[in-house]
N, C-alpha and C. Protein backbone atom coordinates (compact mmCIF):
# COMPACT_ATOMS: atom_id res chain seq x y z
N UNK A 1 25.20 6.33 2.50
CA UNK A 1 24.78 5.25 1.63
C UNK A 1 25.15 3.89 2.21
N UNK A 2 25.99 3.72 2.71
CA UNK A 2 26.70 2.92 3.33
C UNK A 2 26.06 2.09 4.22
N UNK A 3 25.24 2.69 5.51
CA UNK A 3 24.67 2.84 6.19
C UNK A 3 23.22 1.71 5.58
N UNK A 4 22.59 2.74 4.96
CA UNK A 4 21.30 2.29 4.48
C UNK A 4 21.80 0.62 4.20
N UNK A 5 22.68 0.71 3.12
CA UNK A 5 22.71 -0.31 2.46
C UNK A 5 23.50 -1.56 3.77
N UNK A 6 23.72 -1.06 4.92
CA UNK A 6 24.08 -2.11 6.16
C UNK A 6 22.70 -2.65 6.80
N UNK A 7 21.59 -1.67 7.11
CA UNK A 7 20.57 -2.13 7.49
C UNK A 7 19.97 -2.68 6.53
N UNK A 8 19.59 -2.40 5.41
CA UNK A 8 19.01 -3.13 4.18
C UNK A 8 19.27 -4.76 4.44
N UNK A 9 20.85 -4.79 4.57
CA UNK A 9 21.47 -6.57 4.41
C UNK A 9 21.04 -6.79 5.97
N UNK A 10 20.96 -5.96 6.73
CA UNK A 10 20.22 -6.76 8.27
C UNK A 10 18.92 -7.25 8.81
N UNK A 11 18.53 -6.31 7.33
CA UNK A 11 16.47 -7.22 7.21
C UNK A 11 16.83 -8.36 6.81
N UNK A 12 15.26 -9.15 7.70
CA UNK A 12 15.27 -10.53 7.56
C UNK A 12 15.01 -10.46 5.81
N UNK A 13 14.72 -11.52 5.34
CA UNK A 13 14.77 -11.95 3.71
C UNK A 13 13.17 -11.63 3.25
N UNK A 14 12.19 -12.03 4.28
CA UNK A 14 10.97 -11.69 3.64
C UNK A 14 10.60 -10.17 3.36
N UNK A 15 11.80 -9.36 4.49
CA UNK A 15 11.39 -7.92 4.59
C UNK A 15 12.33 -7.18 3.58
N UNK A 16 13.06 -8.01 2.99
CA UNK A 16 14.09 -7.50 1.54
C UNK A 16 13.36 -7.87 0.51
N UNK A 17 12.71 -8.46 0.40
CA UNK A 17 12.15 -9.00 -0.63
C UNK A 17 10.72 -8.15 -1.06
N UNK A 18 10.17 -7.36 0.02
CA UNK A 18 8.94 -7.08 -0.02
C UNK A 18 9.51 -5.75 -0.20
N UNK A 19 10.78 -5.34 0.28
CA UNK A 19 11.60 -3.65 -0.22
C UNK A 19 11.62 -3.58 -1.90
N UNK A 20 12.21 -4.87 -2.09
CA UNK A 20 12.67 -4.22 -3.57
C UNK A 20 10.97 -5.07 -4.53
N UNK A 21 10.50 -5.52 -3.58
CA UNK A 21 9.34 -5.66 -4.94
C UNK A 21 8.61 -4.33 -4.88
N UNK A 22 8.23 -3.71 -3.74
CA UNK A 22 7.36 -2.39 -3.47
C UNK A 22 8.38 -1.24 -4.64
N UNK A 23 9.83 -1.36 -4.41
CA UNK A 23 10.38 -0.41 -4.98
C UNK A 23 10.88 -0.86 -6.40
N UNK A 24 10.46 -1.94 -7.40
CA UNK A 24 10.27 -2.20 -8.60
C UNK A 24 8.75 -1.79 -8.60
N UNK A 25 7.96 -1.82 -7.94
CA UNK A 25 6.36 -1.46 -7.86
C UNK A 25 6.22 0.01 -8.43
N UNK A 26 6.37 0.55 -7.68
CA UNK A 26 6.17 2.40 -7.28
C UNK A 26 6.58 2.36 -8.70
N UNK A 27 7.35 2.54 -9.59
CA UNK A 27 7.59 3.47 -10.77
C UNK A 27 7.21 2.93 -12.10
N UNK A 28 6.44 1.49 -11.83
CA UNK A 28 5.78 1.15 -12.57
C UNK A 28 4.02 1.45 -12.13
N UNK A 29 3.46 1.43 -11.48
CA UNK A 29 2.40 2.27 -11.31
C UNK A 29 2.33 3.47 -11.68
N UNK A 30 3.17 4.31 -11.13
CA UNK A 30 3.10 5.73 -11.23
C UNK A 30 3.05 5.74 -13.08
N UNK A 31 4.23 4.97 -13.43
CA UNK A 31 3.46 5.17 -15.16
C UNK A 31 2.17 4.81 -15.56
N UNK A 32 2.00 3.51 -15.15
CA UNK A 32 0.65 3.23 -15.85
C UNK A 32 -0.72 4.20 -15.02
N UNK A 33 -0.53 4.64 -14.29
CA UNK A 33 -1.70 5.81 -13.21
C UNK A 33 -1.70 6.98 -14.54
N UNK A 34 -0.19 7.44 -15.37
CA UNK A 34 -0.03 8.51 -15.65
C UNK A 34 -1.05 8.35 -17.29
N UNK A 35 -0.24 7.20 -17.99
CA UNK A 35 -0.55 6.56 -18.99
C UNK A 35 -2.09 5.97 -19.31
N UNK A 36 -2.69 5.11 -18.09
CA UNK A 36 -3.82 4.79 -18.14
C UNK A 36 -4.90 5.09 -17.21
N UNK A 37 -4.93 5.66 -16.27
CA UNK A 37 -5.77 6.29 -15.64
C UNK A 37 -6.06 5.12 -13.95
N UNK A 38 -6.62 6.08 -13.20
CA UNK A 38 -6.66 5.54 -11.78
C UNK A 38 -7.54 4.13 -12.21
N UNK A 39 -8.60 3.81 -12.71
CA UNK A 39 -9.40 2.52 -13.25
C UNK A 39 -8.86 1.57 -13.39
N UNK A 40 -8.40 1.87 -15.00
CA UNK A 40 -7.40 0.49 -15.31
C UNK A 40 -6.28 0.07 -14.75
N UNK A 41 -5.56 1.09 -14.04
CA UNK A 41 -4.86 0.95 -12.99
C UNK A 41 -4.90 0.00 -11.60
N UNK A 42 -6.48 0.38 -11.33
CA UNK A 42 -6.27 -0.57 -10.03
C UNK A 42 -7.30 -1.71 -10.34
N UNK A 43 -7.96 -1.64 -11.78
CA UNK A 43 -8.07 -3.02 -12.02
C UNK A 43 -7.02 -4.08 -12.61
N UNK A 44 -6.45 -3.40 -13.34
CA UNK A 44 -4.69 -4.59 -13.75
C UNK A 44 -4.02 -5.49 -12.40
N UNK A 45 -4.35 -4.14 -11.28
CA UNK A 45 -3.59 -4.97 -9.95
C UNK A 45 -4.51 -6.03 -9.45
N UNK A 46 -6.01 -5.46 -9.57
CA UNK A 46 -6.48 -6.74 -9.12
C UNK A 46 -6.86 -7.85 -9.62
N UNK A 47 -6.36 -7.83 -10.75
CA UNK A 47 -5.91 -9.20 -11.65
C UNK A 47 -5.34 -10.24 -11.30
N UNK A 48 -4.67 -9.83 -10.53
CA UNK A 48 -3.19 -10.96 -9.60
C UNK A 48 -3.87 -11.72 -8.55
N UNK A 49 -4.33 -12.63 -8.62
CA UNK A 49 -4.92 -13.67 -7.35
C UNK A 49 -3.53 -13.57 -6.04
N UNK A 50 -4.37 -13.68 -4.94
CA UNK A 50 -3.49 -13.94 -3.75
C UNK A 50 -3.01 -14.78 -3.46
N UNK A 51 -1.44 -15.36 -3.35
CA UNK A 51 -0.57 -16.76 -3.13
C UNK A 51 -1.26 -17.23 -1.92
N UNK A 52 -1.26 -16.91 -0.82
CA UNK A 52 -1.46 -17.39 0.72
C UNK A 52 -3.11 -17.20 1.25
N UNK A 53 -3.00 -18.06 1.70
CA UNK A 53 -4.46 -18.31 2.29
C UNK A 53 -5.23 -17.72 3.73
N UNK A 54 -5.29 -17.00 4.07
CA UNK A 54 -5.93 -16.22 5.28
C UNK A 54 -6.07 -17.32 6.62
N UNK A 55 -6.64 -18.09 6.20
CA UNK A 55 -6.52 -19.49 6.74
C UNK A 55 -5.67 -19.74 7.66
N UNK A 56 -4.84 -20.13 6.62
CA UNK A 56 -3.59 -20.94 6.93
C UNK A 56 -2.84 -19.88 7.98
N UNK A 57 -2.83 -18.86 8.60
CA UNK A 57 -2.17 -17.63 9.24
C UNK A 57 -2.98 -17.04 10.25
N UNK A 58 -2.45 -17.47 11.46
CA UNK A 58 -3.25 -16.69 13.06
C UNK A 58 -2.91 -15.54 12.71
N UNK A 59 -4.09 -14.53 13.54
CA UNK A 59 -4.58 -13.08 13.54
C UNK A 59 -2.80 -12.47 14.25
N UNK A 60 -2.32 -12.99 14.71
CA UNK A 60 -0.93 -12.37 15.27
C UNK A 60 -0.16 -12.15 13.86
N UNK A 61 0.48 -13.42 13.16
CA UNK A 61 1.12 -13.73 12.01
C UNK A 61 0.36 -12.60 10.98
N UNK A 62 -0.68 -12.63 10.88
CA UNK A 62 -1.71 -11.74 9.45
C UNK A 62 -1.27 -10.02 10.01
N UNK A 63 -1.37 -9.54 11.32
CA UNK A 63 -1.06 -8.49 11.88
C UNK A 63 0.72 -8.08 11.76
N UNK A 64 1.04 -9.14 11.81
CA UNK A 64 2.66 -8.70 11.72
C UNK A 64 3.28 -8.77 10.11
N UNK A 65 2.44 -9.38 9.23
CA UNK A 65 3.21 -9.20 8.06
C UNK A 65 2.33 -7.98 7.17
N UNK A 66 1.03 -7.82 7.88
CA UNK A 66 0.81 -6.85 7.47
C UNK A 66 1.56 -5.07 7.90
N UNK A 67 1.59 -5.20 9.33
CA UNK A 67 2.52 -4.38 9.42
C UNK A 67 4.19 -4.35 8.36
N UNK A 68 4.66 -5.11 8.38
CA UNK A 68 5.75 -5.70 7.78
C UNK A 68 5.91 -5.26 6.55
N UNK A 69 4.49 -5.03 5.55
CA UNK A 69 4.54 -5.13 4.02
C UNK A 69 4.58 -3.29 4.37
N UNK A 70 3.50 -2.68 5.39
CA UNK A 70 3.40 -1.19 5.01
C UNK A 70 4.36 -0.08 5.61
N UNK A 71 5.45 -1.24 6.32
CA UNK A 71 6.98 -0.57 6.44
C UNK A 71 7.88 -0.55 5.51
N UNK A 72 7.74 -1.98 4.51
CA UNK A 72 8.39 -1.99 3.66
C UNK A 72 8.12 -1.04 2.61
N UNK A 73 7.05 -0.88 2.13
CA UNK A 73 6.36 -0.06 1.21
C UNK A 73 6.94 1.20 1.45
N UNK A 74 7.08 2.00 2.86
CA UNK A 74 6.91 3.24 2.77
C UNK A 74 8.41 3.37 2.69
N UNK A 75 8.76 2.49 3.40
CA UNK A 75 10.75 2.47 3.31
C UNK A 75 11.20 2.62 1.70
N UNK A 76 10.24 1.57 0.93
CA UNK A 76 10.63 1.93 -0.76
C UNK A 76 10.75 3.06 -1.32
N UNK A 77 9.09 3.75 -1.10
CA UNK A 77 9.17 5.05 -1.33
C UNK A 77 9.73 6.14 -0.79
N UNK A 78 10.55 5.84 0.78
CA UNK A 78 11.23 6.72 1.08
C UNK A 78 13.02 6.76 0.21
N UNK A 79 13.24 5.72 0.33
CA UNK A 79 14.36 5.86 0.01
C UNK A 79 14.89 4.71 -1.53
N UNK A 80 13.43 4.68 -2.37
CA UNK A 80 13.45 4.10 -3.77
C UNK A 80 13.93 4.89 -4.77
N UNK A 81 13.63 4.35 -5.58
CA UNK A 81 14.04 5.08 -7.05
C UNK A 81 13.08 6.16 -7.50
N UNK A 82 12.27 6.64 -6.84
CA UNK A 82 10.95 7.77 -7.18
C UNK A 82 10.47 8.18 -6.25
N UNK A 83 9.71 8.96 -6.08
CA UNK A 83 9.14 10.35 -5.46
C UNK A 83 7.56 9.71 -5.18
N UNK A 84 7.06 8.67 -4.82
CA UNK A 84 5.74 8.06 -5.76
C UNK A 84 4.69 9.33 -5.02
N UNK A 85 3.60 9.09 -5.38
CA UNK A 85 2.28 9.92 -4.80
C UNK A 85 1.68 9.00 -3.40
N UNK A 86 0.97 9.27 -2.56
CA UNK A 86 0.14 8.80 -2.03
C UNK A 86 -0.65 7.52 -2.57
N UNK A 87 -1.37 8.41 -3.27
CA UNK A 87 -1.93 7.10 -4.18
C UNK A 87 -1.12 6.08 -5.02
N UNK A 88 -0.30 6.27 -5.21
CA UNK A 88 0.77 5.07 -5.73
C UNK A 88 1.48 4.28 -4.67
N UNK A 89 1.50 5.04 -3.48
CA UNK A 89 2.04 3.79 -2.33
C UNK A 89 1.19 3.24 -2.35
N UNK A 90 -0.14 3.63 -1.99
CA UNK A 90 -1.20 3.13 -1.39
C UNK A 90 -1.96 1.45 -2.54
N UNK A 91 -1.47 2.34 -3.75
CA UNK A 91 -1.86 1.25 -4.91
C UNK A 91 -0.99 -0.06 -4.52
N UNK A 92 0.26 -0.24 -4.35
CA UNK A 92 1.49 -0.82 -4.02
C UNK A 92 1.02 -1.56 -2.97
N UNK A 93 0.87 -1.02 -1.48
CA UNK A 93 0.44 -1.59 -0.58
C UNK A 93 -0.85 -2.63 -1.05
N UNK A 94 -1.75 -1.84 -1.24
CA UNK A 94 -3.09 -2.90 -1.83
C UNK A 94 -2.42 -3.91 -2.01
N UNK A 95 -1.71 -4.08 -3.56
CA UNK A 95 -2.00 -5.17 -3.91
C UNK A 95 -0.67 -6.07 -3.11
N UNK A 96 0.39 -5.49 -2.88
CA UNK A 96 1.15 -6.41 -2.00
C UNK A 96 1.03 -7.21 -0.82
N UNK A 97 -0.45 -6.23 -0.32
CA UNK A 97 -1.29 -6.81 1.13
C UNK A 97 -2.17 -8.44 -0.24
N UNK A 98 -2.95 -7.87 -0.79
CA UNK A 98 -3.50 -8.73 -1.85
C UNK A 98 -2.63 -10.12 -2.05
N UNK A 99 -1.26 -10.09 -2.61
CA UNK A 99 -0.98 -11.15 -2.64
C UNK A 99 -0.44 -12.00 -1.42
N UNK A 100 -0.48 -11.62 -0.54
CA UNK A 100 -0.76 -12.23 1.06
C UNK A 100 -1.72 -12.97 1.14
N UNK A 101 -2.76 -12.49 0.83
CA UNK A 101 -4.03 -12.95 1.24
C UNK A 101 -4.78 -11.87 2.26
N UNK A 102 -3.88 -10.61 2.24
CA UNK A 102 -4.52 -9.69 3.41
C UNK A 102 -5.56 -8.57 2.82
N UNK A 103 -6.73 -8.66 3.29
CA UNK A 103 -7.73 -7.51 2.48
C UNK A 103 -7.24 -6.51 2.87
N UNK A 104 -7.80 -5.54 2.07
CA UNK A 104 -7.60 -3.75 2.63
C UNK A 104 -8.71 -3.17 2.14
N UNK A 105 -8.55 -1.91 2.23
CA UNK A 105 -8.88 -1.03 1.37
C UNK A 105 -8.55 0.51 1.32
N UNK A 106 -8.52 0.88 -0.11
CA UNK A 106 -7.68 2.26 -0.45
C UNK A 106 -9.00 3.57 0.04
N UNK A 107 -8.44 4.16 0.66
CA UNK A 107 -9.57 4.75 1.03
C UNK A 107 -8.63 6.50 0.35
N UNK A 108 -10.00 7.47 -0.04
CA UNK A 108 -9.36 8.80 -1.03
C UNK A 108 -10.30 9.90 0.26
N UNK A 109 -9.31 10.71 0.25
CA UNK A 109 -10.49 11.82 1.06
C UNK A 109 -10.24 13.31 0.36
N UNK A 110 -11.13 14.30 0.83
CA UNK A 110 -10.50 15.69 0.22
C UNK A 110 -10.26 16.32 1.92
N UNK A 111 -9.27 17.61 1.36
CA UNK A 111 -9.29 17.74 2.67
C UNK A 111 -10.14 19.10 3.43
N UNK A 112 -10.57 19.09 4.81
CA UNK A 112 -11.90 19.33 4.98
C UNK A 112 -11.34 21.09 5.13
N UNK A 113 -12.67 22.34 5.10
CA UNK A 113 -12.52 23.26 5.37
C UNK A 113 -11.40 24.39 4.68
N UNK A 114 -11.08 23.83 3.79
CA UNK A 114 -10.14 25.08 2.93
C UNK A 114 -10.49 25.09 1.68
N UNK A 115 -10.29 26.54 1.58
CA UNK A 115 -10.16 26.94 0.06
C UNK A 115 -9.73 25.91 -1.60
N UNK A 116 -8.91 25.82 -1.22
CA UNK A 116 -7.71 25.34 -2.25
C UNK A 116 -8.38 23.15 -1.89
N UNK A 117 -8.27 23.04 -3.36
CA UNK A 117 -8.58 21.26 -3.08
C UNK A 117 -7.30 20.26 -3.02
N UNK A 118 -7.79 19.86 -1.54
CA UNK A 118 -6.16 19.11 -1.41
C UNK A 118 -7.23 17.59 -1.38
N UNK A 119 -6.20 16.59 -1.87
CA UNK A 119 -6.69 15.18 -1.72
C UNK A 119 -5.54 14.26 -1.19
N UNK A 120 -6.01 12.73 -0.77
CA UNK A 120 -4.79 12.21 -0.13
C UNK A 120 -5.62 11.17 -0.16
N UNK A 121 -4.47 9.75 -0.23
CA UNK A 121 -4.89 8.68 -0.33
C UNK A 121 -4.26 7.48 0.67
N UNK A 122 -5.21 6.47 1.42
CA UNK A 122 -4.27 5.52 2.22
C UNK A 122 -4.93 4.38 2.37
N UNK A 123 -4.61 3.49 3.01
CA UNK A 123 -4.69 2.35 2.87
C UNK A 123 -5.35 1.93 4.45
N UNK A 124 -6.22 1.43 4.40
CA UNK A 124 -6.65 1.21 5.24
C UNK A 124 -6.98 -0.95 5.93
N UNK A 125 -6.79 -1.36 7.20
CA UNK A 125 -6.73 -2.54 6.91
C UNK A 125 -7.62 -2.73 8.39
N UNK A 126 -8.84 -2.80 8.50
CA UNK A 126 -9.55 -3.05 9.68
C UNK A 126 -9.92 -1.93 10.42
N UNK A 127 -9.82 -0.88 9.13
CA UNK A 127 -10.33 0.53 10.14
C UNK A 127 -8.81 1.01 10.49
N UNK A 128 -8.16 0.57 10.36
CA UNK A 128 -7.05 1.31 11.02
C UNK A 128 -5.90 1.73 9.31
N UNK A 129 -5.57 3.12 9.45
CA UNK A 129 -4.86 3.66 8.30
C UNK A 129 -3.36 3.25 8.47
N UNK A 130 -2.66 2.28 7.37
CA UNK A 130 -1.56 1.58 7.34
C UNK A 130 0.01 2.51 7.24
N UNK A 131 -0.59 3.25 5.82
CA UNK A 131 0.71 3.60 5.55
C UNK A 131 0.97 5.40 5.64
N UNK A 132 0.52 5.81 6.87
CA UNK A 132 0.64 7.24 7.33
C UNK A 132 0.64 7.20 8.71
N UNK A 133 0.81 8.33 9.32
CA UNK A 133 1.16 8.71 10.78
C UNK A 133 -0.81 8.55 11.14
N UNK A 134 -1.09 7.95 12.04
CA UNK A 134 -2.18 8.30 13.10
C UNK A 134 -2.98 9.11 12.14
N UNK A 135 -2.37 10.66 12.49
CA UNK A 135 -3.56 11.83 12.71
C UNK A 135 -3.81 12.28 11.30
N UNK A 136 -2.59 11.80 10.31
CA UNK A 136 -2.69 12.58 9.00
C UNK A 136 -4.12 12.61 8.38
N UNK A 137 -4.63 11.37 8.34
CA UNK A 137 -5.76 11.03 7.75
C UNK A 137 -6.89 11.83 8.19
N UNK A 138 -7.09 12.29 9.64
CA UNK A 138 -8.25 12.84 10.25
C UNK A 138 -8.13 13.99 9.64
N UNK A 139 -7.62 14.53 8.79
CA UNK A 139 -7.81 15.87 8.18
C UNK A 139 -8.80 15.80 7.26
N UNK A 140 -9.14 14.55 6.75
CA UNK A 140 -9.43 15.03 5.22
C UNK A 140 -10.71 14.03 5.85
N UNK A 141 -11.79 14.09 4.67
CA UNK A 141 -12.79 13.65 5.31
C UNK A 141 -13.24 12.32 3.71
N UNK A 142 -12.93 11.39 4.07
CA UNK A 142 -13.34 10.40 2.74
C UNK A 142 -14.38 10.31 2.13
N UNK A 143 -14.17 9.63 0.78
CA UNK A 143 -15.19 9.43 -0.19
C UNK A 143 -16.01 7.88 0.45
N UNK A 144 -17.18 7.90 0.77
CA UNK A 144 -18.16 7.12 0.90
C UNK A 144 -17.23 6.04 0.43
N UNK A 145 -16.86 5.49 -1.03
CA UNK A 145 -16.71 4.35 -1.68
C UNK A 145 -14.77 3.92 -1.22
N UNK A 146 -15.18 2.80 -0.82
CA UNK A 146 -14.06 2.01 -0.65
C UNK A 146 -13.75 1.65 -1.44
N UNK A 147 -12.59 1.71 -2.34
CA UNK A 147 -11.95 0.71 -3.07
C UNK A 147 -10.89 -0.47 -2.53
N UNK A 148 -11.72 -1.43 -2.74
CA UNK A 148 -10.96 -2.81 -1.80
C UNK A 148 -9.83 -3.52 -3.41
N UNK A 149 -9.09 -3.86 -2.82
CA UNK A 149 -8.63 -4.98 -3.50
C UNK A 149 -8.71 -6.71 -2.65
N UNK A 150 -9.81 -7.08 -2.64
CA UNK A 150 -9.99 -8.37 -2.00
C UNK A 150 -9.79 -9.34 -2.45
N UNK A 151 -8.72 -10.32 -1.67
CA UNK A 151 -8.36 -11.63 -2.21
C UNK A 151 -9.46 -12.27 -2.35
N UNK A 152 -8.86 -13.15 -3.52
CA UNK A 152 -9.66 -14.10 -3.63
C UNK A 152 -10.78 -14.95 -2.64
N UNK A 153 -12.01 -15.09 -2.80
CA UNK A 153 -12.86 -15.89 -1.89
C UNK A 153 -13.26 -14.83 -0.76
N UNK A 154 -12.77 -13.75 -0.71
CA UNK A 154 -13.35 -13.21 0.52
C UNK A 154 -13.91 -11.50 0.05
N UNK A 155 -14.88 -12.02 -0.80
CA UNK A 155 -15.37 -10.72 -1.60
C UNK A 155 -17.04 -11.10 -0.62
């Protein structure tokens, strides 16, 4: 415990800050996902306009805090207060990329060639899948429809 909580205080401040908002995040989603359904769910999040301007931030800066938010995210859910789902990081990520100003989108797949229905959900930001390993995703084969959460002005 000790440990954790040494590297925790050795993240810079934007990357503590984006830990414990992802990990106040996760277990309030996961209720309202349970309570109100995947819809109202990820329309409530996209309620929240984006603070920062796309603009204002070179493609280096937009690449590194996006990386930045979907380390923090998964670090929450690894070692947060809950167990979250896929789809609840992935909800998390959205909109935390969202109030950046960074688009995404949540992309759902089933997974291909078996019996039994497995599903999985991730986040995707330029074609490239954020908050999983590489290959996980190539298993499952996605649903046509993107669900974006797009900042403001760039719908």
């Amino acid at each position: 415990m000790w440990e954790r909580l040494r590297r925790f205080k050795n993240l810079p401040a934007p990357a503590r800050a984006l830990f414990l908002r992802a990990a106040a995040l996760l277990p309030l989603v996961a209720l309202r996902l349970r309570i109100q359904g995947f819809q109202a769910t990820k329309n409530s999040l996209q309620g929240f306009p984006g603070r920062l301007s796309l603009a204002s931030l070179g493609s280096n800066e937009t690449a590194k805090r996006t990386a930045l938010t979907a380390r923090m995210v998964r670090a929450a859910a690894k070692y947060g207060f809950c167990s979250p789902s896929c789809l609840e990081e992935s909800l998390v990520l959205m909109y935390l990329l969202r109030r950046q100003g960074i688009g995404s989108q949540l992309r759902i797949g089933v997974k291909k060639n078996i019996p039994k229905f497995e599903a999985h959900a991730w986040v995707e930001c330029d074609g490239v899948a954020l908050n999983e390993s590489e290959a996980l995703h190539h298993h499952y084969a996605p649903f046509e429809v993107e669900f974006s959460l797009t900042p403001p002005g760039q719908s």
